[in-house]
N, C-alpha and C. Protein backbone atom coordinates (compact mmCIF):
# COMPACT_ATOMS: atom_id res chain seq x y z
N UNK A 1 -21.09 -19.15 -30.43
CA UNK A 1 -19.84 -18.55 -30.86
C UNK A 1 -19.52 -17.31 -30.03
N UNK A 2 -20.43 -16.36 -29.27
CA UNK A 2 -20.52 -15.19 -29.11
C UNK A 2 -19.76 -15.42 -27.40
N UNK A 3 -20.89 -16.57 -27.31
CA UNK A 3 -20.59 -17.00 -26.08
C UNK A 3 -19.30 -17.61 -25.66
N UNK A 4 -18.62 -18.26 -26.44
CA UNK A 4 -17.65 -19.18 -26.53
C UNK A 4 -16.09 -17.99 -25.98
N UNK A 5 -16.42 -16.95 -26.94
CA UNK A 5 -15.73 -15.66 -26.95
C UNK A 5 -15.68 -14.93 -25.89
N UNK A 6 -17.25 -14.48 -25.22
CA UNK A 6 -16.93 -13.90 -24.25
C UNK A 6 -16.10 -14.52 -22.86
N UNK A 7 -16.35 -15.84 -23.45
CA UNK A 7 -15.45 -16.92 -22.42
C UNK A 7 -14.45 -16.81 -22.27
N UNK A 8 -13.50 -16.56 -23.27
CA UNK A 8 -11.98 -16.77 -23.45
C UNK A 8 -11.53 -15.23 -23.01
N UNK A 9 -12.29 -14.24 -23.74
CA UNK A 9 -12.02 -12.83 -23.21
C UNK A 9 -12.15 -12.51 -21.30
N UNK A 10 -12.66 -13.23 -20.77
CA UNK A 10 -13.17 -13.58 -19.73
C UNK A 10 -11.39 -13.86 -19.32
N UNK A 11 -11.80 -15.31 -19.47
CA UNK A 11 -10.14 -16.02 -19.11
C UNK A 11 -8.92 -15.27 -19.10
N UNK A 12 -8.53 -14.03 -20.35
CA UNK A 12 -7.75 -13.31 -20.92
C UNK A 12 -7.28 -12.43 -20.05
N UNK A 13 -9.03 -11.72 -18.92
CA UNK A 13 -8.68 -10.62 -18.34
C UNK A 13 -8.08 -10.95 -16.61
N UNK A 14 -8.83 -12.11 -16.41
CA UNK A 14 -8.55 -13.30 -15.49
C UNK A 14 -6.75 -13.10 -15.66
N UNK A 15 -6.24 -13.67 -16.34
CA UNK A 15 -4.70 -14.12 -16.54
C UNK A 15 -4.15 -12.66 -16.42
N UNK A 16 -4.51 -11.62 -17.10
CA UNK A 16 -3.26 -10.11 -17.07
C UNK A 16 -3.30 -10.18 -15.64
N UNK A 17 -4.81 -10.33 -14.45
CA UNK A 17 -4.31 -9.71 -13.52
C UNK A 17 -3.55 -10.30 -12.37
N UNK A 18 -2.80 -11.36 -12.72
CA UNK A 18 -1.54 -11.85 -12.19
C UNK A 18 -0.53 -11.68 -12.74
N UNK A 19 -0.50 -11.30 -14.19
CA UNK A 19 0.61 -11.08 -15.23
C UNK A 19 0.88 -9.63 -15.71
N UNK A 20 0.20 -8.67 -15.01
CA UNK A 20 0.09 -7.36 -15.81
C UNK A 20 1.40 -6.77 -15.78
N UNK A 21 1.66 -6.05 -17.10
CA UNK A 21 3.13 -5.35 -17.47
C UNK A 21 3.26 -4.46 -15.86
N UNK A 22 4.63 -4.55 -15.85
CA UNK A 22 4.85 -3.46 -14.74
C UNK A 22 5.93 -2.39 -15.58
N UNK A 23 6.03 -1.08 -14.72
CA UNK A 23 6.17 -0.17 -15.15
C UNK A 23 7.84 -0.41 -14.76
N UNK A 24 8.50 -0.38 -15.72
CA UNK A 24 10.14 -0.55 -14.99
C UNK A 24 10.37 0.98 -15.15
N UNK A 25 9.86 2.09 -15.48
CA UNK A 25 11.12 3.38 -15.28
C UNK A 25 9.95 4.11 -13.87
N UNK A 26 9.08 3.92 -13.70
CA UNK A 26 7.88 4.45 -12.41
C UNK A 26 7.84 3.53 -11.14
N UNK A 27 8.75 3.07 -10.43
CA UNK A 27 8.68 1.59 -9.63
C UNK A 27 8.65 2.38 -8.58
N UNK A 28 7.63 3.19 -7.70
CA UNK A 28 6.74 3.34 -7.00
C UNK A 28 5.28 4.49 -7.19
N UNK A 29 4.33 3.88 -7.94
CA UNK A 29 3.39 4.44 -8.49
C UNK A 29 2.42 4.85 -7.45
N UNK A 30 2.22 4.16 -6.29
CA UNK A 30 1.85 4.60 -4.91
C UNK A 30 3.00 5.59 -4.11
N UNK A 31 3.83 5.96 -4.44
CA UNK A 31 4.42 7.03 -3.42
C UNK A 31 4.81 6.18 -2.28
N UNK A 32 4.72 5.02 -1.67
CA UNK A 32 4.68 4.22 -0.27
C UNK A 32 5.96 4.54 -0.06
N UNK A 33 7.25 4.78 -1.14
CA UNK A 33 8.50 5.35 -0.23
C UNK A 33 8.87 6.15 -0.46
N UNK A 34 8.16 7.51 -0.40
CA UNK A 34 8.10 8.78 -0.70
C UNK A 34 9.29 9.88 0.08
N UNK A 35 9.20 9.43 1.11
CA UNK A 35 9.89 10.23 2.15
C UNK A 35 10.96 8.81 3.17
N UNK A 36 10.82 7.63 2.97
CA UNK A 36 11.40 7.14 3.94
C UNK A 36 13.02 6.81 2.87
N UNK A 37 13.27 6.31 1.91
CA UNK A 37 14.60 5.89 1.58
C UNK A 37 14.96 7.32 0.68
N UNK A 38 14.80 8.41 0.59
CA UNK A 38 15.76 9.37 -0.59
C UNK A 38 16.56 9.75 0.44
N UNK A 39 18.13 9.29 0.85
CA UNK A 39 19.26 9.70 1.08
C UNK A 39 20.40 9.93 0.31
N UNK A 40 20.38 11.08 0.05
CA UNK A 40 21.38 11.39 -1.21
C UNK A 40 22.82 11.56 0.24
N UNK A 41 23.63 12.10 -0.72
CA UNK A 41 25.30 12.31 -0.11
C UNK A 41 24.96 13.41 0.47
N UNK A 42 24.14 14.79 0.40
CA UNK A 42 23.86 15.84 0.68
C UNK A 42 23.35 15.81 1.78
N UNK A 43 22.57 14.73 2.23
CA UNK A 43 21.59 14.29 3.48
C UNK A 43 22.01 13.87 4.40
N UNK A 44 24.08 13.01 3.87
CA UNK A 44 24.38 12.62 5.28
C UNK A 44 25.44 13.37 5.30
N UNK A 45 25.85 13.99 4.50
CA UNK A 45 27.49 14.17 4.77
C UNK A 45 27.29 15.51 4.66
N UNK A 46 27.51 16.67 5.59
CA UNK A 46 27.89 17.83 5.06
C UNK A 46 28.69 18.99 5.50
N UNK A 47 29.55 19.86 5.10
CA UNK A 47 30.73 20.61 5.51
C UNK A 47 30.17 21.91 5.91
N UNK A 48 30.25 22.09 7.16
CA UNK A 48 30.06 24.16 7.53
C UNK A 48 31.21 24.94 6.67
N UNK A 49 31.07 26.30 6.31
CA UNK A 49 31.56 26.82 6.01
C UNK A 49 32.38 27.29 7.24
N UNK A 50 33.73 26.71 6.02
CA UNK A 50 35.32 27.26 7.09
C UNK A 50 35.54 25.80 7.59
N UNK A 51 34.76 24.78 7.15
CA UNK A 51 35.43 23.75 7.99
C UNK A 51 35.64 22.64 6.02
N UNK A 52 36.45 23.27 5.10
CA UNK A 52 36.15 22.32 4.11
C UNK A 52 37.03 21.24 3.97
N UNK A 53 37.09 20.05 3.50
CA UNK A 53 38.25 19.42 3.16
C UNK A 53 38.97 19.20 1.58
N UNK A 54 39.93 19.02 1.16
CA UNK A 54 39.97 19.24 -0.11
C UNK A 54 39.36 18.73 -1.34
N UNK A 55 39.25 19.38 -1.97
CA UNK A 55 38.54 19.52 -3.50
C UNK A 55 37.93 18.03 -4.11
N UNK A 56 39.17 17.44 -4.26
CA UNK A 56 39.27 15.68 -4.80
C UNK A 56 39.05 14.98 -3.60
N UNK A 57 39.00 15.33 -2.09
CA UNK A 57 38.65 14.72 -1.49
C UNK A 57 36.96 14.30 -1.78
N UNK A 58 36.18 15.33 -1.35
CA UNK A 58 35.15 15.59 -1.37
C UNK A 58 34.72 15.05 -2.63
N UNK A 59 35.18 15.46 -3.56
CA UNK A 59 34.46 14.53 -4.88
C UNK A 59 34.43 13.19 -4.75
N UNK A 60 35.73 12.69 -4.15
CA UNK A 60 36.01 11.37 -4.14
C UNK A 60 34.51 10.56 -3.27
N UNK A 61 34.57 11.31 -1.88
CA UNK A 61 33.70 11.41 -1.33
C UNK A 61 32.21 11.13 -1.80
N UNK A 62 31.74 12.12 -2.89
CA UNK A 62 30.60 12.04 -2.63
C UNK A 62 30.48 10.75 -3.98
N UNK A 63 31.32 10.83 -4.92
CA UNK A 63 31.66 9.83 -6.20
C UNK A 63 31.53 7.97 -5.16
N UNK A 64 31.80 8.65 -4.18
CA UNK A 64 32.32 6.70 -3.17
C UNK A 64 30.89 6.47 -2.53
N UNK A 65 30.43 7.43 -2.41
CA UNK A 65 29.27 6.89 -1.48
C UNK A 65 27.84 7.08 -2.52
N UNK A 66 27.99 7.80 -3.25
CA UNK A 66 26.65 7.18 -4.41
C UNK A 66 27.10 5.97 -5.17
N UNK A 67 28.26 5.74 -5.37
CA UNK A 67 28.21 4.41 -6.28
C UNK A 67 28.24 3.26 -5.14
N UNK A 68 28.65 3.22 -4.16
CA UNK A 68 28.77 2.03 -3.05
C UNK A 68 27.35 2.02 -2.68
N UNK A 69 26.54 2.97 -2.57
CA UNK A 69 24.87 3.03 -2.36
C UNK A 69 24.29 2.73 -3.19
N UNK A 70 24.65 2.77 -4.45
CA UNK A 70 23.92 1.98 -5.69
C UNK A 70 24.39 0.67 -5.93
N UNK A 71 25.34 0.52 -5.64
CA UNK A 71 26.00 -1.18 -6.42
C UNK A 71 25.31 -2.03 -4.96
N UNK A 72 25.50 -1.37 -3.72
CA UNK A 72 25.35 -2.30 -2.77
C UNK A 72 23.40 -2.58 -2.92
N UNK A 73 22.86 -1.70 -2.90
CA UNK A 73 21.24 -1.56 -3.42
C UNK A 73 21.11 -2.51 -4.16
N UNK A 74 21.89 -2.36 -5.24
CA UNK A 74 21.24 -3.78 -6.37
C UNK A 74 22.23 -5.11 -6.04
N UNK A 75 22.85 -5.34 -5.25
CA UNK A 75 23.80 -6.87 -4.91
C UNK A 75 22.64 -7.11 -3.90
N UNK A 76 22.26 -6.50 -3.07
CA UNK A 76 21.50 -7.17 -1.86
C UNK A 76 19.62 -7.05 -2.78
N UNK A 77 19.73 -6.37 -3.75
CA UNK A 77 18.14 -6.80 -3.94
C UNK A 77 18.30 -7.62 -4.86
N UNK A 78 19.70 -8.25 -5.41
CA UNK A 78 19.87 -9.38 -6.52
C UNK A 78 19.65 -10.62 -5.82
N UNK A 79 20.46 -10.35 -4.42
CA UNK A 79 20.31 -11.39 -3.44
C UNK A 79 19.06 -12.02 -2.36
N UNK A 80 18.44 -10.78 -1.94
CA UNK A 80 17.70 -11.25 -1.14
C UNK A 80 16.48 -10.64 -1.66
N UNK A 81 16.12 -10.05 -2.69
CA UNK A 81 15.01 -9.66 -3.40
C UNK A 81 13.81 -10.51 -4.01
N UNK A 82 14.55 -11.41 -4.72
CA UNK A 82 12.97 -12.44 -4.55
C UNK A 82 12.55 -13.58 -3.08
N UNK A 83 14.08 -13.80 -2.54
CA UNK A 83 13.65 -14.45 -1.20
C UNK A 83 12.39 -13.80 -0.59
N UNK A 84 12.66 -12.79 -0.59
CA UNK A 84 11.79 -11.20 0.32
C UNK A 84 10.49 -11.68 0.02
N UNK A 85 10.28 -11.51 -1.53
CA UNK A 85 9.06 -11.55 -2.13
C UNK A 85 8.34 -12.95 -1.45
N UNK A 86 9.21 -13.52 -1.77
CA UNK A 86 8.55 -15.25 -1.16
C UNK A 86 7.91 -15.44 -0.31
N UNK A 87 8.54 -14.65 0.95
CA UNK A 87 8.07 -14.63 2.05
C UNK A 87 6.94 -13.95 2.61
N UNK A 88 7.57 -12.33 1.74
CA UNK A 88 5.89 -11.05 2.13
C UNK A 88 5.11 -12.25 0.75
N UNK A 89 5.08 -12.32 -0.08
CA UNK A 89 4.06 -13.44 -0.99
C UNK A 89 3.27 -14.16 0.35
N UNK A 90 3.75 -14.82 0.82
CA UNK A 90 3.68 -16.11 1.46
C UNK A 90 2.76 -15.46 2.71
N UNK A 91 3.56 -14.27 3.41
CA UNK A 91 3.02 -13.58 4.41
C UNK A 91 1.37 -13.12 4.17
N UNK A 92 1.42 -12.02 3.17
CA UNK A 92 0.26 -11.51 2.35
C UNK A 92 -0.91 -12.29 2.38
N UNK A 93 -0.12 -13.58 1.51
CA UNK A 93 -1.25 -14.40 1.27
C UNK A 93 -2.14 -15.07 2.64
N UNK A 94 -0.90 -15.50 3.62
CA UNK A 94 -1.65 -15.94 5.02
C UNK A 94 -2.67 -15.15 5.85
N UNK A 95 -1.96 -13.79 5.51
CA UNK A 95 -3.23 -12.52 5.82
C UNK A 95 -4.63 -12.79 5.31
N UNK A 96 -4.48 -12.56 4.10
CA UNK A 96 -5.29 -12.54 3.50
C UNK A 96 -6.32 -14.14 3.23
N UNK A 97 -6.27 -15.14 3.61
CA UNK A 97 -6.22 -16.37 3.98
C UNK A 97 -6.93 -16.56 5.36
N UNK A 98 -6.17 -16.02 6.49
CA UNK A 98 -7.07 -15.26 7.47
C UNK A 98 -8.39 -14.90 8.18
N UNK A 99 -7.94 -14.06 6.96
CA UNK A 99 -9.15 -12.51 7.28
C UNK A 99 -10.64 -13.60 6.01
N UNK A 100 -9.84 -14.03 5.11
CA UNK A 100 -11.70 -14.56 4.45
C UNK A 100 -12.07 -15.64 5.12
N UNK A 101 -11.21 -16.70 5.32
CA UNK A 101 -11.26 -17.95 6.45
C UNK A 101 -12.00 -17.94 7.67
N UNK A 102 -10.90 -16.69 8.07
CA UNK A 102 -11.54 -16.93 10.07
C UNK A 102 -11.94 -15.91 10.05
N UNK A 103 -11.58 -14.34 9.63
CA UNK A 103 -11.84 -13.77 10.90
C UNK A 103 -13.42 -12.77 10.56
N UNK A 104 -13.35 -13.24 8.98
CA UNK A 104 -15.01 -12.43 8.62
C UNK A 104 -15.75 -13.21 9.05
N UNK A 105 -15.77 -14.72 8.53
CA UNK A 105 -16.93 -15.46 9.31
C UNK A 105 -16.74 -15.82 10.58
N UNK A 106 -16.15 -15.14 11.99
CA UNK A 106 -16.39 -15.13 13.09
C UNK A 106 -16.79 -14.11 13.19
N UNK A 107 -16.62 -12.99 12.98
CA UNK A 107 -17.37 -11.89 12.92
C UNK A 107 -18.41 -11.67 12.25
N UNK A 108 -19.14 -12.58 11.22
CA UNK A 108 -20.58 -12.70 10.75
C UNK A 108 -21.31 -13.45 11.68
N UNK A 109 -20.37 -14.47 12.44
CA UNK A 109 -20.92 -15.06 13.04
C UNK A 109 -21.93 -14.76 14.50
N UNK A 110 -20.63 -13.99 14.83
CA UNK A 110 -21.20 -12.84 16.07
C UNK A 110 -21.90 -12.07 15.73
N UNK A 111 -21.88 -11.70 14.97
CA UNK A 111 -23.53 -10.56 14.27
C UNK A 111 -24.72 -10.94 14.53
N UNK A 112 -24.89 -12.57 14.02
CA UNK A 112 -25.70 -13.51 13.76
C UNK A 112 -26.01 -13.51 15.24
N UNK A 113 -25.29 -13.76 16.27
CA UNK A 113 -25.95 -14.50 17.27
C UNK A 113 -25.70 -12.78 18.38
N UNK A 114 -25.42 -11.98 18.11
CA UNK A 114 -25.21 -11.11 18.84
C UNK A 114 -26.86 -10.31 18.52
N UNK A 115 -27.26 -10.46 17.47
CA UNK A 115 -28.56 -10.05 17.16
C UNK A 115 -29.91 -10.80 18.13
N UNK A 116 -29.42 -12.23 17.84
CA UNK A 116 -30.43 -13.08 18.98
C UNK A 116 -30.60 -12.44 20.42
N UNK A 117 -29.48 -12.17 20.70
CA UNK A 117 -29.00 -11.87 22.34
C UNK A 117 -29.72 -10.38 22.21
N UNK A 118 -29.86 -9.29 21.11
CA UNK A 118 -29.86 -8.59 21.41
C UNK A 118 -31.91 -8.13 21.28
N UNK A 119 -31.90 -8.97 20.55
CA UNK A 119 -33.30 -9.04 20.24
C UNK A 119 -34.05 -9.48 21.93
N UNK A 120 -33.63 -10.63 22.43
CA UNK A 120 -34.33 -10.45 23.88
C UNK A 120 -33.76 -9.73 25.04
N UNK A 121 -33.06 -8.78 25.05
CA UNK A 121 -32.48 -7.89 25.70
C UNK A 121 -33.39 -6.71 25.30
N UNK A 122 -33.48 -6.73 24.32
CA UNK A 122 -34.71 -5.40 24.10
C UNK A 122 -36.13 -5.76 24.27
N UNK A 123 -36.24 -6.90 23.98
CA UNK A 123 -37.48 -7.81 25.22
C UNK A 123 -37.77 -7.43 26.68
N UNK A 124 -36.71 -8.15 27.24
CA UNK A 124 -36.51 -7.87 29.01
C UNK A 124 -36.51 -6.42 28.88
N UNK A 125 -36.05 -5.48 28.30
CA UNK A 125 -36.03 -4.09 28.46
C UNK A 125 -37.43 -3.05 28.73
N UNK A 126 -38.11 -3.57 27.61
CA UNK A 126 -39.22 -3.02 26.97
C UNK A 126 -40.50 -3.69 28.13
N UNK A 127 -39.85 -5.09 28.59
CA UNK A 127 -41.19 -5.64 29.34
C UNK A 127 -40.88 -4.57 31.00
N UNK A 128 -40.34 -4.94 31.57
CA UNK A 128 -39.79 -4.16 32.67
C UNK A 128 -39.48 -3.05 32.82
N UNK A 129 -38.63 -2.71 32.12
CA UNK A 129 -38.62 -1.05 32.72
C UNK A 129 -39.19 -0.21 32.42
N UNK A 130 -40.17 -0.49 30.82
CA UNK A 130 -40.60 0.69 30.36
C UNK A 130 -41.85 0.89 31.20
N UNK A 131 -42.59 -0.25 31.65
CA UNK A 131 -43.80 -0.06 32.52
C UNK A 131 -43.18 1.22 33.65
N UNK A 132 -42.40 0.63 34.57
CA UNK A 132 -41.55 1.46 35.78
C UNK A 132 -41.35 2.92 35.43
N UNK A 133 -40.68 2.95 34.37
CA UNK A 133 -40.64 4.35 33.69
C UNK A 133 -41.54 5.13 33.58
N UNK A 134 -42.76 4.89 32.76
CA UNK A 134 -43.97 5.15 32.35
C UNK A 134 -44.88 5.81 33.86
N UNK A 135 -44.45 4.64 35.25
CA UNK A 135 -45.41 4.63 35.89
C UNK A 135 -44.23 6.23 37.14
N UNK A 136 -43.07 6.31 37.01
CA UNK A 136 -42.28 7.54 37.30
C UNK A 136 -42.89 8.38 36.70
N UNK A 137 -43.02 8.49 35.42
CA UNK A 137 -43.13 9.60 35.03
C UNK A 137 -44.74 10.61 35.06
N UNK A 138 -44.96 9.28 35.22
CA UNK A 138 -46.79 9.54 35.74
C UNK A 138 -46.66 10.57 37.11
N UNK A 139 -45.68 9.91 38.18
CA UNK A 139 -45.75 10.57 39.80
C UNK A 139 -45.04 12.14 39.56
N UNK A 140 -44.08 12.17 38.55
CA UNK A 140 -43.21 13.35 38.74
C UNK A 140 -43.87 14.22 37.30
N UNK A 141 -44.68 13.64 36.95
CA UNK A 141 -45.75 14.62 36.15
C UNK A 141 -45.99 16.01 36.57
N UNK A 142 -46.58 15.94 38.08
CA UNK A 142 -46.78 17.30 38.16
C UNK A 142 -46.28 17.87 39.34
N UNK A 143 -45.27 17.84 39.55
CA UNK A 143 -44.01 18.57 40.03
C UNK A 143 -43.81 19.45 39.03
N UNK A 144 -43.78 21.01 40.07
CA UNK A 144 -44.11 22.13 39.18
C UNK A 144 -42.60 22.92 39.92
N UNK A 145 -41.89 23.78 39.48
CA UNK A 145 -40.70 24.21 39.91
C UNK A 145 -40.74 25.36 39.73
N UNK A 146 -41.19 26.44 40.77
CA UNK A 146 -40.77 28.02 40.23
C UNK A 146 -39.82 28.80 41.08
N UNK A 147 -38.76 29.63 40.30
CA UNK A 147 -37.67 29.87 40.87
C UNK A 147 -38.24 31.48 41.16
N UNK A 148 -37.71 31.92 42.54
CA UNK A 148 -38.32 33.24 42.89
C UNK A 148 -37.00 33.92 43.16
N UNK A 149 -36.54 35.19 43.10
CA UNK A 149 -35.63 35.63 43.49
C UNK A 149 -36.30 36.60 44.77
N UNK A 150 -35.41 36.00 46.22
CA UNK A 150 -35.69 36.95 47.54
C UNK A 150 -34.91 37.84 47.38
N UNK A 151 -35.21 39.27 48.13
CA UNK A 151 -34.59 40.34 48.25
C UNK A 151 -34.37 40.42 49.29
């Protein structure tokens, strides 16, 4: 019974994490467009002093271009907003598809055999040169160096 339970609770937590509530009033909880889309009316449009235009213009103005920036925002993400998804979905997933598919196990793979290669490379290393080395360091052993200052 205990078992049966932890099964389904299992399954339960399995399912939220394709289904989990999303936050509709916080819709970027990572910050990722922190600095690239806040263009207010203030950001593109703005008047030096002494150069103003009139009153109702300017309202009109800034009244035309936040609502045409909002209505047009949500017509094109009504429109091409889940297409989008489909595709980065689709994209994502091929990444990710990828990278566990090919490109870790070619790169485990090369580990695997890059170790072989490297294992008798430190063979040939150790047989040959270290003798040569060993037998240098024997000759330049006693080479003695004293620095004199002439006057």
């Amino acid at each position: 019974m205990a078992e049966e339970r932890a099964e389904l609770e299992e399954r339960i937590i399995i399912k939220d994490q394709h289904t989990k509530e999303i936050d509709l009033v916080n819709r970027d909880p990572k910050h990722i467009n922190e600095d690239v889309v806040k263009v207010d009316f203030e950001d593109v449009i703005a008047e030096p002093v002494g150069t103003y235009s009139f009153d109702g213009v300017w309202k009109a103005s800034y009244t035309t271009f936040t609502v045409s920036k909002y209505w047009c925002y949500r017509l094109l993400s009504a429109i091409l907003g889940i297409p989008l998804a489909v595709v980065w979905g689709f994209l994502f997933a091929l990444i990710s598809f990828c990278h566990i598919w090919a490109v870790v196990p070619c790169i485990k793979s090369y580990l695997i055999e890059i170790q072989c290669v490297s294992r008798i490379y430190s063979l040939c290393i150790h047989t040959f040169c270290d003798p040569l080395f060993e037998a240098l360091s024997k000759i330049c052993s006693n080479i003695r160096v004293a620095l004199r200052k002439e006057i």
